[in-house]
Structure formats: structure tokens, C-alpha cells
PDB file of N, CA and C in Angstrom:
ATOM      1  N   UNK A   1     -35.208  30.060  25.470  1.00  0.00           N
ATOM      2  CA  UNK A   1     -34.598  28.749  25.337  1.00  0.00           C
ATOM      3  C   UNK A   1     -34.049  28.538  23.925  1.00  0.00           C
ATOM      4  N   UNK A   2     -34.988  29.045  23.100  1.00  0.00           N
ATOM      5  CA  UNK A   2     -34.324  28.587  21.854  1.00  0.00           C
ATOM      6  C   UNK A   2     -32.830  29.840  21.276  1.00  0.00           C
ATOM      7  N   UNK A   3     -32.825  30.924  21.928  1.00  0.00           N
ATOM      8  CA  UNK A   3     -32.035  32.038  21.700  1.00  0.00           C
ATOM      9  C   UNK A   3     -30.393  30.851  22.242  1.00  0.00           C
ATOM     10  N   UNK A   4     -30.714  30.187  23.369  1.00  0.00           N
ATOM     11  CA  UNK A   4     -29.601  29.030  23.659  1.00  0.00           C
ATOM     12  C   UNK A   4     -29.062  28.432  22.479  1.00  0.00           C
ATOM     13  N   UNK A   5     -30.412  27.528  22.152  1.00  0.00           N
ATOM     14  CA  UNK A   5     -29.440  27.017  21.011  1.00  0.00           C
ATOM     15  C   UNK A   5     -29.113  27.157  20.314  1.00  0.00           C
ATOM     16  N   UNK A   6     -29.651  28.611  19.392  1.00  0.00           N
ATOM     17  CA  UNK A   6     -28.842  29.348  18.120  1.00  0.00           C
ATOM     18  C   UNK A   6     -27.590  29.680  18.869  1.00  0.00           C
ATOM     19  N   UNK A   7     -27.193  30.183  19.737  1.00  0.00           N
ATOM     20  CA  UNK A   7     -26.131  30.165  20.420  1.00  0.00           C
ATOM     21  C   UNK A   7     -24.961  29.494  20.412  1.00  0.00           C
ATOM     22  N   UNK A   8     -25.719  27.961  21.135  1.00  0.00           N
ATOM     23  CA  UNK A   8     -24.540  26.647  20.822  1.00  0.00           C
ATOM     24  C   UNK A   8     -24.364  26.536  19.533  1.00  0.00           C
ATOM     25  N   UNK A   9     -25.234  26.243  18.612  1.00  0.00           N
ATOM     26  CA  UNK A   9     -25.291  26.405  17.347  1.00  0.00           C
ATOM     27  C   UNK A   9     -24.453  27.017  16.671  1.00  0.00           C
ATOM     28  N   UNK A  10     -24.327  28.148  16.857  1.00  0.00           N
ATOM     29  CA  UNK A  10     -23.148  29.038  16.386  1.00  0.00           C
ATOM     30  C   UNK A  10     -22.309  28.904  16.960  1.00  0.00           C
ATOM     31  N   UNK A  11     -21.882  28.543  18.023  1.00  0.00           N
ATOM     32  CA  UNK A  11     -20.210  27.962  18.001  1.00  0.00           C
ATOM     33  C   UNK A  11     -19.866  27.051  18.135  1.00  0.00           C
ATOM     34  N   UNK A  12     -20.434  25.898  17.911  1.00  0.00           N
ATOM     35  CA  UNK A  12     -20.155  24.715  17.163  1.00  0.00           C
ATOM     36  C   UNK A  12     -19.814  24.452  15.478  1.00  0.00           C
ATOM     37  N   UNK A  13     -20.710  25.783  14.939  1.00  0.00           N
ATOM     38  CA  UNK A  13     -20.002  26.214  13.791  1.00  0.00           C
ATOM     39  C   UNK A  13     -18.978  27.025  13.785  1.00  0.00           C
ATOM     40  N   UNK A  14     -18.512  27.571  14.088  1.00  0.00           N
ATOM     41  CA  UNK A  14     -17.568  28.769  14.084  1.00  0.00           C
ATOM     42  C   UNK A  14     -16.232  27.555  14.615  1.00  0.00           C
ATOM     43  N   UNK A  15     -16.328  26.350  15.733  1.00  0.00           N
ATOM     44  CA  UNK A  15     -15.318  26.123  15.940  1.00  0.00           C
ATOM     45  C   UNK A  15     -15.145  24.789  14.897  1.00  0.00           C
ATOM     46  N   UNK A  16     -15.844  24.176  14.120  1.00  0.00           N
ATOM     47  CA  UNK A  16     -15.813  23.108  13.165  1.00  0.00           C
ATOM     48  C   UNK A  16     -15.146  24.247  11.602  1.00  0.00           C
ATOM     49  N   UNK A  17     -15.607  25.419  11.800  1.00  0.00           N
ATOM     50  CA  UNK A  17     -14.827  25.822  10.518  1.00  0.00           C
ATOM     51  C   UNK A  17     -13.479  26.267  10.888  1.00  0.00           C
ATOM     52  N   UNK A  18     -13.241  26.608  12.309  1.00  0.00           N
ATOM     53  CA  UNK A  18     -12.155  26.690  12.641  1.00  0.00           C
ATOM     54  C   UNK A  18     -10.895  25.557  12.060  1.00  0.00           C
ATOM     55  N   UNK A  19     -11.383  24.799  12.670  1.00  0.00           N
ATOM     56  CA  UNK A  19     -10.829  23.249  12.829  1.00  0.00           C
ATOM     57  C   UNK A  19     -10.805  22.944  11.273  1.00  0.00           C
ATOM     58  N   UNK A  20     -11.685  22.989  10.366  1.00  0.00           N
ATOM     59  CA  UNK A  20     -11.723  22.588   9.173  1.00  0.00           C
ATOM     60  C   UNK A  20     -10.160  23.406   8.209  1.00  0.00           C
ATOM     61  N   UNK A  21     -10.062  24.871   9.000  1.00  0.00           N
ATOM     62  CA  UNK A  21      -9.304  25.778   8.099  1.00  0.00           C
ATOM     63  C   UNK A  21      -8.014  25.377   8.727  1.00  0.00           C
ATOM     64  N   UNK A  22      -7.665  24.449   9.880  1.00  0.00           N
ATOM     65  CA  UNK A  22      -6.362  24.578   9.928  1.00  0.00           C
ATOM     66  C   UNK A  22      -6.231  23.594   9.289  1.00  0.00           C
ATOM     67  N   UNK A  23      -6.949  21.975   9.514  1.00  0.00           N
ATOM     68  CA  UNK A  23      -6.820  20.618   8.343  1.00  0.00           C
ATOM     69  C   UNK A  23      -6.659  21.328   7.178  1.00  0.00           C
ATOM     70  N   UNK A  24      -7.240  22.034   6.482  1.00  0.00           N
ATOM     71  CA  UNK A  24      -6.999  22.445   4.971  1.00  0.00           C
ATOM     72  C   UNK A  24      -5.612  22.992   4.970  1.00  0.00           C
ATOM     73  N   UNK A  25      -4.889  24.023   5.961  1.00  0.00           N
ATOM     74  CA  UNK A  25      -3.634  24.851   5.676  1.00  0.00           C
ATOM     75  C   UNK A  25      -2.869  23.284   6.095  1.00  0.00           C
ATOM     76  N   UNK A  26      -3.045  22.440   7.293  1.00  0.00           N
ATOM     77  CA  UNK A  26      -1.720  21.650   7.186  1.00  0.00           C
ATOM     78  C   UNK A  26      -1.502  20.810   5.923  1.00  0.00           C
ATOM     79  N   UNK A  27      -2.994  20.421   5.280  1.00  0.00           N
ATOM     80  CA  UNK A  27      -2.677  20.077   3.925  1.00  0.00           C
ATOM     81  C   UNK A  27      -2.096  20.367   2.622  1.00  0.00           C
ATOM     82  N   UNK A  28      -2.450  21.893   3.139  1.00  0.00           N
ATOM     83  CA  UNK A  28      -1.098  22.185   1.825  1.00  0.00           C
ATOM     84  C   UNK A  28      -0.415  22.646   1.872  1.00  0.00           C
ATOM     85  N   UNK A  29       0.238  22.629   3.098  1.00  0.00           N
ATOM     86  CA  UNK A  29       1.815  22.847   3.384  1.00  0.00           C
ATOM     87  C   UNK A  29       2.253  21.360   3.166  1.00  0.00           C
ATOM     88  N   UNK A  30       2.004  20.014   3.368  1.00  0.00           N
ATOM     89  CA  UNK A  30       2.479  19.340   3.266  1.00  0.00           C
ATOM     90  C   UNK A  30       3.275  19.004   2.279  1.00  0.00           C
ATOM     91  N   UNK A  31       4.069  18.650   1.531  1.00  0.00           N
ATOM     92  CA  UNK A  31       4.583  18.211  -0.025  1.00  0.00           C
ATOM     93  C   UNK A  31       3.908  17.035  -0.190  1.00  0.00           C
ATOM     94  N   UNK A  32       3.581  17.453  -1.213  1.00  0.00           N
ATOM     95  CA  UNK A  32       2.848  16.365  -2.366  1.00  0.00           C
ATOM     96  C   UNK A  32       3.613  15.031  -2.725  1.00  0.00           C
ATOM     97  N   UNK A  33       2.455  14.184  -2.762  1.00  0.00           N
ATOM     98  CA  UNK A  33       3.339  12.660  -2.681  1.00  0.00           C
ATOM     99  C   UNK A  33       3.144  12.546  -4.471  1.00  0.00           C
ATOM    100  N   UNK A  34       3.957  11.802  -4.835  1.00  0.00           N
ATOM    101  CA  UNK A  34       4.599  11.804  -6.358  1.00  0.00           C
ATOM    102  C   UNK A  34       3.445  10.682  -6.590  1.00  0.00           C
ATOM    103  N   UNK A  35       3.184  11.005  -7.967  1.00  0.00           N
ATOM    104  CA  UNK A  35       1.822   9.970  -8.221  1.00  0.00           C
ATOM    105  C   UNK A  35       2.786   8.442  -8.372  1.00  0.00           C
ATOM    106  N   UNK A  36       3.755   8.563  -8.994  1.00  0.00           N
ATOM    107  CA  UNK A  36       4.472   7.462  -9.085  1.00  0.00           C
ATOM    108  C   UNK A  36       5.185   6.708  -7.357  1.00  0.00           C
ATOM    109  N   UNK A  37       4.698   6.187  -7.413  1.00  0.00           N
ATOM    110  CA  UNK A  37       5.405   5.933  -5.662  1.00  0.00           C
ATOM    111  C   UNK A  37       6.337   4.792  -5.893  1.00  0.00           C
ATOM    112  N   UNK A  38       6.702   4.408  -7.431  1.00  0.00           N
ATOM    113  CA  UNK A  38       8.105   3.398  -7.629  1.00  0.00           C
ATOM    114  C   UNK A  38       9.259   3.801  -7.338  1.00  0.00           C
ATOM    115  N   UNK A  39       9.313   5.166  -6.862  1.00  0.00           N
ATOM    116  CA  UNK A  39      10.732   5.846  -6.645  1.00  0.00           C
ATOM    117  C   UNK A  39      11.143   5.315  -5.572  1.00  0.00           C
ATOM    118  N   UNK A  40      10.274   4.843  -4.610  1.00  0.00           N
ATOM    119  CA  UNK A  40      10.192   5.093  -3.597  1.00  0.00           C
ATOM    120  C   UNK A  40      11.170   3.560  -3.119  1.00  0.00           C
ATOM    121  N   UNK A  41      11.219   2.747  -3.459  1.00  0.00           N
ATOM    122  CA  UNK A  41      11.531   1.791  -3.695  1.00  0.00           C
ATOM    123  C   UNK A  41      11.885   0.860  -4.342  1.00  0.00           C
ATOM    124  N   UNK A  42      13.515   1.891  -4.744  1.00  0.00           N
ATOM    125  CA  UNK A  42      14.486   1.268  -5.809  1.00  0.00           C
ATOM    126  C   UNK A  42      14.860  -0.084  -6.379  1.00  0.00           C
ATOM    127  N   UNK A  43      14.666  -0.705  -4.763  1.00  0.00           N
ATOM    128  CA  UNK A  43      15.094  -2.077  -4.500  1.00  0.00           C
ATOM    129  C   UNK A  43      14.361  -3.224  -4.950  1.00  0.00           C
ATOM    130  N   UNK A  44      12.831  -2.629  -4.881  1.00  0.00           N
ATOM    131  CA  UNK A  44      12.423  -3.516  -5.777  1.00  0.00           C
ATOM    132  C   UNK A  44      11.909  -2.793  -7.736  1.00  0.00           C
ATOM    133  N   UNK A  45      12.421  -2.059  -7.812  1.00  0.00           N
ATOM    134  CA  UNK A  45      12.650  -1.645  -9.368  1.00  0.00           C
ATOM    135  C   UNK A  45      13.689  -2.841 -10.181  1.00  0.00           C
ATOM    136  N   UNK A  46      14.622  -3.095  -9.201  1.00  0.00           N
ATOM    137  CA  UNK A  46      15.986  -3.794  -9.615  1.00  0.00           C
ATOM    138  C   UNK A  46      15.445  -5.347  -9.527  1.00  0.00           C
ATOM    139  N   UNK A  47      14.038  -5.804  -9.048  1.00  0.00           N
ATOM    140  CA  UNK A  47      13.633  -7.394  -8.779  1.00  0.00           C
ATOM    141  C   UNK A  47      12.573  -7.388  -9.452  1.00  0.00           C
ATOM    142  N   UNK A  48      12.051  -6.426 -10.235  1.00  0.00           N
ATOM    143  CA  UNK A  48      10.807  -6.748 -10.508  1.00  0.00           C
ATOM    144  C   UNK A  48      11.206  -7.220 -11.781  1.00  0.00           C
ATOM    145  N   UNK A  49      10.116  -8.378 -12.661  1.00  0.00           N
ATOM    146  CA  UNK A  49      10.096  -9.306 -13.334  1.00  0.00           C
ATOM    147  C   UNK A  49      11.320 -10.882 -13.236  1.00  0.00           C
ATOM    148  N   UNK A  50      11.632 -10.792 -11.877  1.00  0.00           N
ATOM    149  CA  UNK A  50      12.418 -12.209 -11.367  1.00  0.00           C
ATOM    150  C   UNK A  50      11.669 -12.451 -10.236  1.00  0.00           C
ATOM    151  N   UNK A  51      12.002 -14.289 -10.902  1.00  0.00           N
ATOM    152  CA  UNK A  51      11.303 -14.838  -9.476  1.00  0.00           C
ATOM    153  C   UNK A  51      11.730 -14.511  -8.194  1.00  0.00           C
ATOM    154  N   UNK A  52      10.886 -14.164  -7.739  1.00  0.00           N
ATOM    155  CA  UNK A  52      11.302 -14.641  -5.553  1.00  0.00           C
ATOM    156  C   UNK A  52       9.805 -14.935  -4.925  1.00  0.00           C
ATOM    157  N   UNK A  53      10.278 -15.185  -3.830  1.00  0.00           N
ATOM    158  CA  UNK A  53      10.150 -15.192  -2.771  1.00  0.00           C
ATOM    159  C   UNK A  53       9.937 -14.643  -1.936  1.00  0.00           C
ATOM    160  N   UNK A  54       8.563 -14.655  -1.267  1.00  0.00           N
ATOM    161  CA  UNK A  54       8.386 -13.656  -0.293  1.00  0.00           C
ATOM    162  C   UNK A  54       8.264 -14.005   1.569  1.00  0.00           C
ATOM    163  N   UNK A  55       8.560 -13.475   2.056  1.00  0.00           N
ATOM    164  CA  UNK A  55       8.739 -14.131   3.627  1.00  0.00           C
ATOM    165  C   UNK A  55       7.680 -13.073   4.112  1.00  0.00           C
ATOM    166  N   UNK A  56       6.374 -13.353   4.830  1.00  0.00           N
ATOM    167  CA  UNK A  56       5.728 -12.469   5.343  1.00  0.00           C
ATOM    168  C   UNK A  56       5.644 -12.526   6.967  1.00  0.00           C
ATOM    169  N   UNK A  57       5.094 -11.247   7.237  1.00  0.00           N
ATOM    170  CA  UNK A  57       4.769 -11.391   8.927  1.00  0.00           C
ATOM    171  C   UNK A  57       3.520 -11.672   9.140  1.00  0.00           C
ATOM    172  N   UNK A  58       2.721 -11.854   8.743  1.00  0.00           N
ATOM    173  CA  UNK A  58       1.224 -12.466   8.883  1.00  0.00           C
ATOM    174  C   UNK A  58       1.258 -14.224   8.087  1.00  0.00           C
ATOM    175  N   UNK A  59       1.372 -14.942   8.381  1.00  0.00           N
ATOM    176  CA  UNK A  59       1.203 -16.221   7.400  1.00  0.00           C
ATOM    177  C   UNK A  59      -0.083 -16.635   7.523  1.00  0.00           C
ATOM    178  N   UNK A  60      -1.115 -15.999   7.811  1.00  0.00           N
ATOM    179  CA  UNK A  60      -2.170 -16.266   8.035  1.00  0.00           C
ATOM    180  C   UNK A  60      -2.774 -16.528   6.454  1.00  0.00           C
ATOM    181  N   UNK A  61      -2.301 -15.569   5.143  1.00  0.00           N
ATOM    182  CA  UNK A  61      -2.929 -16.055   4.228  1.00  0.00           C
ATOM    183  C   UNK A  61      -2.862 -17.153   3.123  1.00  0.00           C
ATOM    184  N   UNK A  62      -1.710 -18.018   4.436  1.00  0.00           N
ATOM    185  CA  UNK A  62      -1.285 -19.238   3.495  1.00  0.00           C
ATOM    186  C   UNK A  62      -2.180 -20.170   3.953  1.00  0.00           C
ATOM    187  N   UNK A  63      -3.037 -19.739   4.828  1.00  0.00           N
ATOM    188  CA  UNK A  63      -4.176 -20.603   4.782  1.00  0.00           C
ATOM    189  C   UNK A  63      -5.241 -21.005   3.588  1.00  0.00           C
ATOM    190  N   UNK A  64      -5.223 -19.387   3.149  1.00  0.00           N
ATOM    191  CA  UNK A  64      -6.544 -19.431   2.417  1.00  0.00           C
ATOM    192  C   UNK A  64      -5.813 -19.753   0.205  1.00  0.00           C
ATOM    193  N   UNK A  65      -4.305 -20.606   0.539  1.00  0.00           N
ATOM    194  CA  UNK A  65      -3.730 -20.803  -1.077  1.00  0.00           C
ATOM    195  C   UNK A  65      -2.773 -20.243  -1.146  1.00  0.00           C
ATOM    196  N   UNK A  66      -2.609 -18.869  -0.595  1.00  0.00           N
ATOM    197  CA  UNK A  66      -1.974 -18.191  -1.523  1.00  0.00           C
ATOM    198  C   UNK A  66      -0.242 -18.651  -1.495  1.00  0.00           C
ATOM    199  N   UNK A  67       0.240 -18.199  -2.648  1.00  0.00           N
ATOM    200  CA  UNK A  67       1.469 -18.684  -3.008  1.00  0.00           C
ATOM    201  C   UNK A  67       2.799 -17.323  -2.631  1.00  0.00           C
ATOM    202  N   UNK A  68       3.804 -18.164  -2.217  1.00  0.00           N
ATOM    203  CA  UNK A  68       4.732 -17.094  -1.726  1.00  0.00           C
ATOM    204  C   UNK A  68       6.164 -16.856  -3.065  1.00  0.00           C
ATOM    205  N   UNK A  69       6.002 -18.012  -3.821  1.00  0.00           N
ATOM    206  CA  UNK A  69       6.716 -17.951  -4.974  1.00  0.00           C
ATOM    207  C   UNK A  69       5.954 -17.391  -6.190  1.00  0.00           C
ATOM    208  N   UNK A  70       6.847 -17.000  -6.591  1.00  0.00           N
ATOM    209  CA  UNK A  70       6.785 -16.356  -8.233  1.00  0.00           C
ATOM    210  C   UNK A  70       7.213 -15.289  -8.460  1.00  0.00           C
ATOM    211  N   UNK A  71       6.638 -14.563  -9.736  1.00  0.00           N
ATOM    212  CA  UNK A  71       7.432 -13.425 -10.320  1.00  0.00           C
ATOM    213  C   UNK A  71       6.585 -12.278 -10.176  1.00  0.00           C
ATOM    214  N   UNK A  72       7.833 -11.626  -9.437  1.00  0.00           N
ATOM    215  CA  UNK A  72       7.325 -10.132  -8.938  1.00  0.00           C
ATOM    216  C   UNK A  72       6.789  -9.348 -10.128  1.00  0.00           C
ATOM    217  N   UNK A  73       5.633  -8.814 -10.442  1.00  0.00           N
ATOM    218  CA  UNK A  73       5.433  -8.174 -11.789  1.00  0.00           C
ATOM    219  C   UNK A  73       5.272  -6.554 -11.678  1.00  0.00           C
ATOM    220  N   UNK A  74       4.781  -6.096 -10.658  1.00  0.00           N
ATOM    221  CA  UNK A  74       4.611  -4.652 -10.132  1.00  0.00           C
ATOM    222  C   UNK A  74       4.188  -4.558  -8.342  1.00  0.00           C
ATOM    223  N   UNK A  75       4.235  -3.258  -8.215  1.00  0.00           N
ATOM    224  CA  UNK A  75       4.218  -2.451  -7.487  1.00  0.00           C
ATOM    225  C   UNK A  75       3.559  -1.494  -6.796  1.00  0.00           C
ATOM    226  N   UNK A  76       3.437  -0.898  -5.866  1.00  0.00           N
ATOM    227  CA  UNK A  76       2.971   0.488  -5.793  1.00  0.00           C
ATOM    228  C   UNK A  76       3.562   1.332  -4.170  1.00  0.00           C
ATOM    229  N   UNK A  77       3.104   1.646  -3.753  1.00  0.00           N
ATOM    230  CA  UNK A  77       3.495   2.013  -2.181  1.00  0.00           C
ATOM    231  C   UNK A  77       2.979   1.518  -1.310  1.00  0.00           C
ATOM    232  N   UNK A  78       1.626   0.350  -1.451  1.00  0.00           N
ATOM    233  CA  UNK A  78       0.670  -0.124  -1.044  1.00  0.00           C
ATOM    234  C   UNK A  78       0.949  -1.480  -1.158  1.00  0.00           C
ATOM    235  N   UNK A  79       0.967  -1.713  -2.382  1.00  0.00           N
ATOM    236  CA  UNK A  79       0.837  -3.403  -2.455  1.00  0.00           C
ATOM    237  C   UNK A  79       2.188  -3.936  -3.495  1.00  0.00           C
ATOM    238  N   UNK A  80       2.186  -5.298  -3.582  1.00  0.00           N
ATOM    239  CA  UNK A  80       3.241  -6.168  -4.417  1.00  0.00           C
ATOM    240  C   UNK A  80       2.226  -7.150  -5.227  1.00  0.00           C
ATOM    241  N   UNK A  81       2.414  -7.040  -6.475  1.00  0.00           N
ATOM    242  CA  UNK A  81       1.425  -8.481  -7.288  1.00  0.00           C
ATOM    243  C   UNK A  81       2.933  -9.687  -7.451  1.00  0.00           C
ATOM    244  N   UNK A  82       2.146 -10.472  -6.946  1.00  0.00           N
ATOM    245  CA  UNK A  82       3.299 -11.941  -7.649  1.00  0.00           C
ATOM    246  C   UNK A  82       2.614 -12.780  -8.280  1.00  0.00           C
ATOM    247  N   UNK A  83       3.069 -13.032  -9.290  1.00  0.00           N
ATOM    248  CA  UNK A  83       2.580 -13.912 -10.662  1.00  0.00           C
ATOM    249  C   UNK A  83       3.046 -14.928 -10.536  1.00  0.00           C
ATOM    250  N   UNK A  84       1.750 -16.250 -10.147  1.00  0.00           N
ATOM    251  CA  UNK A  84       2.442 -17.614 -10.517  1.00  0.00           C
ATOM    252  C   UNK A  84       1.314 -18.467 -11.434  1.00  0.00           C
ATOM    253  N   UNK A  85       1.616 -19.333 -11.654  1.00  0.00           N
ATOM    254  CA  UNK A  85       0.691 -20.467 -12.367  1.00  0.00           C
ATOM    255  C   UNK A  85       0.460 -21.412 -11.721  1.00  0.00           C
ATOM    256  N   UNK A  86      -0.878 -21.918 -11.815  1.00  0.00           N
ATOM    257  CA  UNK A  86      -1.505 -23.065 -11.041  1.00  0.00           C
ATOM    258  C   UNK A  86      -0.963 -24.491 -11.946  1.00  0.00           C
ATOM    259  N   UNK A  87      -1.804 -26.068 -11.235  1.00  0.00           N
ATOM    260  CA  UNK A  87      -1.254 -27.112 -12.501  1.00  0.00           C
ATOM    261  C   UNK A  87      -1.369 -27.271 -13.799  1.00  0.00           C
ATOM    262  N   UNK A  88      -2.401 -26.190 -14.180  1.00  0.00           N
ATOM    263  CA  UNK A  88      -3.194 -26.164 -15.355  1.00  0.00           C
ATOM    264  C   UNK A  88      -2.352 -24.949 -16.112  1.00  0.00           C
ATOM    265  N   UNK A  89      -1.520 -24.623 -16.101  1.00  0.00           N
ATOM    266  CA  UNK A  89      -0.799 -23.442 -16.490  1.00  0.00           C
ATOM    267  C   UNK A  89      -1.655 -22.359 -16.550  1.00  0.00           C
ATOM    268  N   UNK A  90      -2.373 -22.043 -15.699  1.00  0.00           N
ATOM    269  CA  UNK A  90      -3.216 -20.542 -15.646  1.00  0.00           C
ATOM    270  C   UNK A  90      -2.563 -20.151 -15.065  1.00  0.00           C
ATOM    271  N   UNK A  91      -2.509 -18.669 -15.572  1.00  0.00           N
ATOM    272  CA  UNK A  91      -1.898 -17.859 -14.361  1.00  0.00           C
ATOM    273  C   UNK A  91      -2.847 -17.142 -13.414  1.00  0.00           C
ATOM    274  N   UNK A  92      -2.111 -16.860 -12.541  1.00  0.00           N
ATOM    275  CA  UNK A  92      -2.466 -16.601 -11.322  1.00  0.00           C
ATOM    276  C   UNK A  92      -1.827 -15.241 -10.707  1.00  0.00           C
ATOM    277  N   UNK A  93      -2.440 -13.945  -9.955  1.00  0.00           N
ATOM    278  CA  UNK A  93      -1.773 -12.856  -9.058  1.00  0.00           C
ATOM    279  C   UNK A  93      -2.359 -12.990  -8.012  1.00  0.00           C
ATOM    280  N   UNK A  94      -1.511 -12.957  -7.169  1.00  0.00           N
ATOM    281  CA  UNK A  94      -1.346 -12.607  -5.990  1.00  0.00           C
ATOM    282  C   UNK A  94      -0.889 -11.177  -6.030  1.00  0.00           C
ATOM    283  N   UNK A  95      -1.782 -10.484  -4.798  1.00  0.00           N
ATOM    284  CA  UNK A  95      -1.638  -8.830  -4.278  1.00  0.00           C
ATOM    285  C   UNK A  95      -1.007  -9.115  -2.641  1.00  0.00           C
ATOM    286  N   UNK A  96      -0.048  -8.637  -2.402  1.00  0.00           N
ATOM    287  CA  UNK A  96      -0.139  -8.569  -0.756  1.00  0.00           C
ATOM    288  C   UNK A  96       0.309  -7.339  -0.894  1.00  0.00           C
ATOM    289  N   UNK A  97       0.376  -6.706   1.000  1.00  0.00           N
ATOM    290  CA  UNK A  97       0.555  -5.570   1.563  1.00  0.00           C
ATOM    291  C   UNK A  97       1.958  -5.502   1.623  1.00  0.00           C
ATOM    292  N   UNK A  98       2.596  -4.361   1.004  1.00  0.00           N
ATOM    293  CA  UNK A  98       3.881  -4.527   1.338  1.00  0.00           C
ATOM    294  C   UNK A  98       4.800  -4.374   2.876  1.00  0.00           C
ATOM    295  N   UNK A  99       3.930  -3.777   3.937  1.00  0.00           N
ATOM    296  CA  UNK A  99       3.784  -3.658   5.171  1.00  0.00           C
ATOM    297  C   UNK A  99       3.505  -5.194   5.704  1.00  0.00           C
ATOM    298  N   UNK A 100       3.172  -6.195   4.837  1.00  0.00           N
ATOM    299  CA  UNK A 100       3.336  -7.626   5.558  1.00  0.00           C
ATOM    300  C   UNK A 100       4.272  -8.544   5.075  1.00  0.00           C
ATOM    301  N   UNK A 101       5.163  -7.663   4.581  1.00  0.00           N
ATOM    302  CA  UNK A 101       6.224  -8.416   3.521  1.00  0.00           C
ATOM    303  C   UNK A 101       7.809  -8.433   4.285  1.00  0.00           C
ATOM    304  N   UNK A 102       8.026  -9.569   4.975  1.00  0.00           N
ATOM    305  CA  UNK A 102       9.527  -9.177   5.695  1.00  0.00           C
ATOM    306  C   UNK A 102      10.196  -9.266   5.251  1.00  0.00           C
ATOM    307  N   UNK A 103      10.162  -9.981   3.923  1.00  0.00           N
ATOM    308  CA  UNK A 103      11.483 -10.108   3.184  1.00  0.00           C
ATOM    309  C   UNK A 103      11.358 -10.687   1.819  1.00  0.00           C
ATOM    310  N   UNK A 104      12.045 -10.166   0.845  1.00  0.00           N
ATOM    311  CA  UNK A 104      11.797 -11.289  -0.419  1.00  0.00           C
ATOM    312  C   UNK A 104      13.233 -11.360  -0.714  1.00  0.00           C
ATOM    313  N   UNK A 105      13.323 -12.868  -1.243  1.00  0.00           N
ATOM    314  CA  UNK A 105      14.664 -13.372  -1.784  1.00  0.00           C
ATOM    315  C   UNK A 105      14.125 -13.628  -3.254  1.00  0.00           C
ATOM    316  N   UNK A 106      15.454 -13.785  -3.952  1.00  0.00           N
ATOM    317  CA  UNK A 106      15.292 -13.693  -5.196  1.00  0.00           C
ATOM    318  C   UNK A 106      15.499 -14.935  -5.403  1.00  0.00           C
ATOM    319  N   UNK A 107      15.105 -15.878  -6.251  1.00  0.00           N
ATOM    320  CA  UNK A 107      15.155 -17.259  -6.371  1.00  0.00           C
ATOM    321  C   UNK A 107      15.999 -17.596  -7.660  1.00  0.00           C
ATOM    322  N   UNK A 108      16.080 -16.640  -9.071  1.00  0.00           N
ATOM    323  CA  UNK A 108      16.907 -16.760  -9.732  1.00  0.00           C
ATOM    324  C   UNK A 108      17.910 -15.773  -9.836  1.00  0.00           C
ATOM    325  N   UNK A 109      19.016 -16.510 -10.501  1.00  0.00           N
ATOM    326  CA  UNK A 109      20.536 -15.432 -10.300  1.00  0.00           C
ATOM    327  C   UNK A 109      20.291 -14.946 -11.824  1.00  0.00           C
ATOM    328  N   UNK A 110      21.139 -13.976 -11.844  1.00  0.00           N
ATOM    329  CA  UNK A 110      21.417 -12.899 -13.148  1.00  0.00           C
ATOM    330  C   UNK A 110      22.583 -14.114 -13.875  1.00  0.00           C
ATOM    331  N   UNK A 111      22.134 -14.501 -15.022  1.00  0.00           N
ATOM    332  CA  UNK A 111      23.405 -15.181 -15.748  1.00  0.00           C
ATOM    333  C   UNK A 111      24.124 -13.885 -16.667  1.00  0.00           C
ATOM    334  N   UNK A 112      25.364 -13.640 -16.762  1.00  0.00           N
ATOM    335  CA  UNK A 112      26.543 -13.010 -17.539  1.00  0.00           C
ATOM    336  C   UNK A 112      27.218 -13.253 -17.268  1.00  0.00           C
TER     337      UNK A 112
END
């Protein structure tokens, strides 16, 4: 009985290292994601530090305050911070998902 389960035993290992060695080869065939992920999204390179506006698809977290105006300050591939100030002139960030972000308008124009 127990000759069984060294048995199963062993190919439950043999097929988990299997499985482990192809996850490792598709991983590094993949191309490498750039630590900088601002490339990635020119469009907001060209808005960041102006006010806007953000239009989301969840409005669920305008329940809990949060503000959809202010100034875009950074980035990542993940998230958007928007900088506003409360009545007390503190400032304030906001993080959202950029995956819940349908749209941002820009609220001030370029003067020249």
C-alpha cells in the first residue's frame, strides 16, 4: 500500500515540475515590461500637472468624498493621483484605477 503512494507521489511531482518548467520558459520568452510604464501613455504625459477632470465608470467612490476635480500630478500603469485641496487649504490625493477612468477633460486651456 504504501509502495502506491510513493508512486502517486512521484508523479505528482514529476508533473508539478513539469508544469512549473513550462510557467518559467513562457516567462522568459515574454518581453519585459519597462519599469517606467509612462511611455505607455503619452496622453497623459501631455496633462499631467493641469487641472481636469475625471469621468469614471464606477461612481461608487463618490460616495465615500472623493473628488473628481483637480490636478493630475502622476501616474503609473495602474493608477492616476489627483491633487486637490479641501476648505482649509490642505491638500489632498486622490489615487484611482486607471481601468475606472472613462475619461478626463482638461479644465484649464494652455494660454499663448
Amino acid at each position: 500500500m504504501t509502495f502506491w503512494y510513493i508512486v502517486i507521489i512521484g508523479i505528482m511531482a514529476a508533473g508539478f515540475s513539469n508544469l512549473s518548467g513550462k510557467i518559467d520558459k513562457i516567462r522568459n520568452n515574454m518581453p519585459e515590461r519597462k519599469k517606467n510604464a509612462k511611455a505607455e501613455f503619452p496622453s497623459l504625459k501631455e496633462i499631467t500637472g493641469k487641472k481636469v477632470e475625471l469621468a469614471l465608470d464606477d461612481d461608487s467612490v463618490l460616495l465615500y468624498g472623493y473628488e473628481t476635480e483637480g490636478i493630475l500630478k502622476e501616474y503609473n500603469h495602474t493608477w492616476l493621483v489627483l491633487e486637490t485641496y479641501d476648505q482649509k487649504d490642505k491638500k489632498e490625493l486622490y489615487y484611482y484605477r486607471i481601468n475606472n477612468v472613462s475619461s478626463i477633460n482638461i479644465l484649464e486651456k494652455d494660454e499663448g
